[in-house]
Protein backbone atom coordinates (compact mmCIF):
# COMPACT_ATOMS: atom_id res chain seq x y z
CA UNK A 1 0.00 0.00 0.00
CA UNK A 2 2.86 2.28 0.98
CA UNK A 3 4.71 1.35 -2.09
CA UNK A 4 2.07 2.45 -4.27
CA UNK A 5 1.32 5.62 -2.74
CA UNK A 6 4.78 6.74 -3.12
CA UNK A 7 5.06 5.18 -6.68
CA UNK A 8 1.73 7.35 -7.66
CA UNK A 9 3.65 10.46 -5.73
CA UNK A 10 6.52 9.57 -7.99
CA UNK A 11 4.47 9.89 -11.03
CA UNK A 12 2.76 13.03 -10.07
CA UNK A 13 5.84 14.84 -9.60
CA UNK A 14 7.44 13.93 -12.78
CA UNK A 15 4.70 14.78 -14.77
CA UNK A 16 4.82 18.11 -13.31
CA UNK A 17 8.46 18.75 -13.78
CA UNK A 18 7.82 17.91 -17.37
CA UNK A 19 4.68 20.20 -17.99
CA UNK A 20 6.61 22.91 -16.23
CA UNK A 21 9.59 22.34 -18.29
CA UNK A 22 7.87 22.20 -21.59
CA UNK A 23 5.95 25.54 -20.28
CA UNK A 24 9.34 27.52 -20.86
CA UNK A 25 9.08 26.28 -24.86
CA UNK A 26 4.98 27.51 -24.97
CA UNK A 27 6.46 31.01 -24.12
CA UNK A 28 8.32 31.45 -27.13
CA UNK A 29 7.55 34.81 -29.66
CA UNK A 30 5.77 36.18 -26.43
CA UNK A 31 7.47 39.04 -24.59
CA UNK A 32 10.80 38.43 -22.15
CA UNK A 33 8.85 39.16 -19.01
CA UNK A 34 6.24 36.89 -19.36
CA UNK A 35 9.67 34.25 -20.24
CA UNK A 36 11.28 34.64 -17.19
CA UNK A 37 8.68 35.05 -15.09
CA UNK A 38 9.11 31.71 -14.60
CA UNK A 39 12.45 30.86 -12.65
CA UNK A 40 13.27 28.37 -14.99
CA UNK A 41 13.13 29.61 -18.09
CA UNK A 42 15.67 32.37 -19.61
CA UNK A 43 14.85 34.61 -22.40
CA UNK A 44 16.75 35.13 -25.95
CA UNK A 45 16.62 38.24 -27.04
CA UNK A 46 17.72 37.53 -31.07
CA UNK A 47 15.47 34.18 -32.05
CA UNK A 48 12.75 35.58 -29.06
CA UNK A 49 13.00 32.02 -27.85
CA UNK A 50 12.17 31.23 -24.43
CA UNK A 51 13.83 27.95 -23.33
CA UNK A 52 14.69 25.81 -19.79
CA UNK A 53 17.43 27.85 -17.94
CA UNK A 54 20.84 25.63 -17.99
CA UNK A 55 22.65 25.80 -15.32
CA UNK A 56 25.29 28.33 -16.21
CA UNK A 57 24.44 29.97 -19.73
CA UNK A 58 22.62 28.77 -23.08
CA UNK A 59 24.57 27.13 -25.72
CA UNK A 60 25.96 29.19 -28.87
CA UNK A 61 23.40 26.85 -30.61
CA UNK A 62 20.18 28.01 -28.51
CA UNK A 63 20.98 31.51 -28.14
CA UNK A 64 23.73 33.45 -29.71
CA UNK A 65 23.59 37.17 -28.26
CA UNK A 66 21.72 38.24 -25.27
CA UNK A 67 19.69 36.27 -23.32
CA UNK A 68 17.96 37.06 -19.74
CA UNK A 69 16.84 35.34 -17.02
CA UNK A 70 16.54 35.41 -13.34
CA UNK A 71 13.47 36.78 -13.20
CA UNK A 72 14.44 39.84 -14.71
CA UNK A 73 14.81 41.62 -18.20
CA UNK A 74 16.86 44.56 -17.50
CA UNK A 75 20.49 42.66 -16.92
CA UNK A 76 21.77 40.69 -19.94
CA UNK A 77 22.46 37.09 -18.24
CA UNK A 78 26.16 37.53 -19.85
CA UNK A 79 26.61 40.23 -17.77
CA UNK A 80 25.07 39.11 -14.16
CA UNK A 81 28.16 36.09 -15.03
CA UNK A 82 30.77 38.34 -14.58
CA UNK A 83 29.19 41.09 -11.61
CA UNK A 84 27.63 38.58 -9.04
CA UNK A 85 30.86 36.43 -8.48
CA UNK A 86 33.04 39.92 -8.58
CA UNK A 87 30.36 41.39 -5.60
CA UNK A 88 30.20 38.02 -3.76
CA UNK A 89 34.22 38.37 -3.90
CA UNK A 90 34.08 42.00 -2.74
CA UNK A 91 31.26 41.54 0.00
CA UNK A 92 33.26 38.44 1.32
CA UNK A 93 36.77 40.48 1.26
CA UNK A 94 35.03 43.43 3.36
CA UNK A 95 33.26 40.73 5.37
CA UNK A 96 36.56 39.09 6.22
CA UNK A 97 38.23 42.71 6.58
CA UNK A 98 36.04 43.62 9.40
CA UNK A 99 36.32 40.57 11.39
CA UNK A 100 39.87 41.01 11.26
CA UNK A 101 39.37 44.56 12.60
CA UNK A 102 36.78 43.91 15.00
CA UNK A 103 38.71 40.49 16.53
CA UNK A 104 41.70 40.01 15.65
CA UNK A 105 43.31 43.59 15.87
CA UNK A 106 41.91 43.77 19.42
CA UNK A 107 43.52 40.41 20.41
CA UNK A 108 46.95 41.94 18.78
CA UNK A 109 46.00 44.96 20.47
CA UNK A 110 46.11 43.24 23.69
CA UNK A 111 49.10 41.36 23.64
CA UNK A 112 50.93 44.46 22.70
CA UNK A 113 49.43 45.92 25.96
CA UNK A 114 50.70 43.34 27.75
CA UNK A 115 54.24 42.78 26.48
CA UNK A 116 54.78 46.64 26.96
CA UNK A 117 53.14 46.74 30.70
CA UNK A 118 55.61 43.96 31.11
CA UNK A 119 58.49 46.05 29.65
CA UNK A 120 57.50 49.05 31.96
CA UNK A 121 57.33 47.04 34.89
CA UNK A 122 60.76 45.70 33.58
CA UNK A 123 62.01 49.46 33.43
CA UNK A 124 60.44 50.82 36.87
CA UNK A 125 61.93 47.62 38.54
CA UNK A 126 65.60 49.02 37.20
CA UNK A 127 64.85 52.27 37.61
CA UNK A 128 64.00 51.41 41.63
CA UNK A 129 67.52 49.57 41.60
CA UNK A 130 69.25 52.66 40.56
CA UNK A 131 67.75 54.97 42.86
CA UNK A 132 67.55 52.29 45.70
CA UNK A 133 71.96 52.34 44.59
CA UNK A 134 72.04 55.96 44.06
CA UNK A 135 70.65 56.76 47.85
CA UNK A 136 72.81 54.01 49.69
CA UNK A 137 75.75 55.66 48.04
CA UNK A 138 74.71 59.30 48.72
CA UNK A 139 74.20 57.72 52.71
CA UNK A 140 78.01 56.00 52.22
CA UNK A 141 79.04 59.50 51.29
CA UNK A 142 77.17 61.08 53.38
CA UNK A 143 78.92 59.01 56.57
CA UNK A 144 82.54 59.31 55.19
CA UNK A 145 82.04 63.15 54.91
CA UNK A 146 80.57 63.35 58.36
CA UNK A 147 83.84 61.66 59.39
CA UNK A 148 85.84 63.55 57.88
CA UNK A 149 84.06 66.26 59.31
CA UNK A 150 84.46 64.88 62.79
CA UNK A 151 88.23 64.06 62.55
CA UNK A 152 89.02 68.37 61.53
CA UNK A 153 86.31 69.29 63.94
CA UNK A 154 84.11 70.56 61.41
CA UNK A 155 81.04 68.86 62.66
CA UNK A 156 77.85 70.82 63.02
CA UNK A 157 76.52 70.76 66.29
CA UNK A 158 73.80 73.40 67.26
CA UNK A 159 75.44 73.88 70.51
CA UNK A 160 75.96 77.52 69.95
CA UNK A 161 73.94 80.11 68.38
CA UNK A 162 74.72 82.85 66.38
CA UNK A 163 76.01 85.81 68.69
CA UNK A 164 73.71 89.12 67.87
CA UNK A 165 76.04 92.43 68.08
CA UNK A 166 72.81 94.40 69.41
């Protein structure tokens, strides 16, 4: 029972295709938009013959000069060859540009930002070295002139005060 059911199914649909494909043909000497009206169909604009759509273009043999299709009569079919793939190519290029922008130039933008906080944490942690070796020298000299202070008796003590003539 199932069998036949699909087998009639099968035979329904077939038919169909056919009629619809032999519809393109009953278009012919009629006008280009009532041609491609139909998806299937394309439109030659020389012989005004309205035949299936192949997949890419008509044969030399079918159609020799323009032809339309696409549901549309303002494009020659020759020419929608060439621009789609040439927009799909540029739409995809700025597509791919702006996820590089958007992602991947932060992510680069990050690791720069960390490599250089880890270079200027590099740099302050030398630069604290050199001071921290700049003030125990300054106290080293700082002792050795107080000694040397000490052993002339140079060493200021606020013992005495500054004797006013008044």
């Amino acid at each position: 029972m199932v069998g036949q059911v699909l087998l009639v199914l099968v035979i329904v649909m077939v038919q169909t295709y056919t009629t619809e494909a032999s519809s393109c043909n009953t278009k012919s000497n009629t006008t280009c938009s009532t041609c491609v009206r139909d998806f299937d169909c394309y439109w030659c604009v020389e012989s005004k013959f309205c035949g299936d759509r192949p997949t890419i273009k008509p044969s030399s043999k079918e159609c020799d000069g323009k032809w339309f299709s696409y549901s549309q009569c303002t494009v020659n079919g020759n020419l929608l060859l060439i621009i789609v793939p040439i927009v799909l190519v540029v739409v995809l290029f700025l597509t791919v540009c702006c996820i590089y922008c958007c992602c991947c130039r932060q992510c680069c933008r990050e690791r720069r930002q960390r490599k250089w906080a880890k270079e200027d944490t590099r740099k302050e942690a030398r630069k604290n070295d050199r001071s921290a070796k700049h003030e125990a020298r300054a106290e080293e000299m700082k002792i050795k002139h107080d000694n040397i202070r000490k052993k002339y008796g140079l060493f200021k003590d606020d013992q005495y005060e500054r004797f006013d003539a008044s």
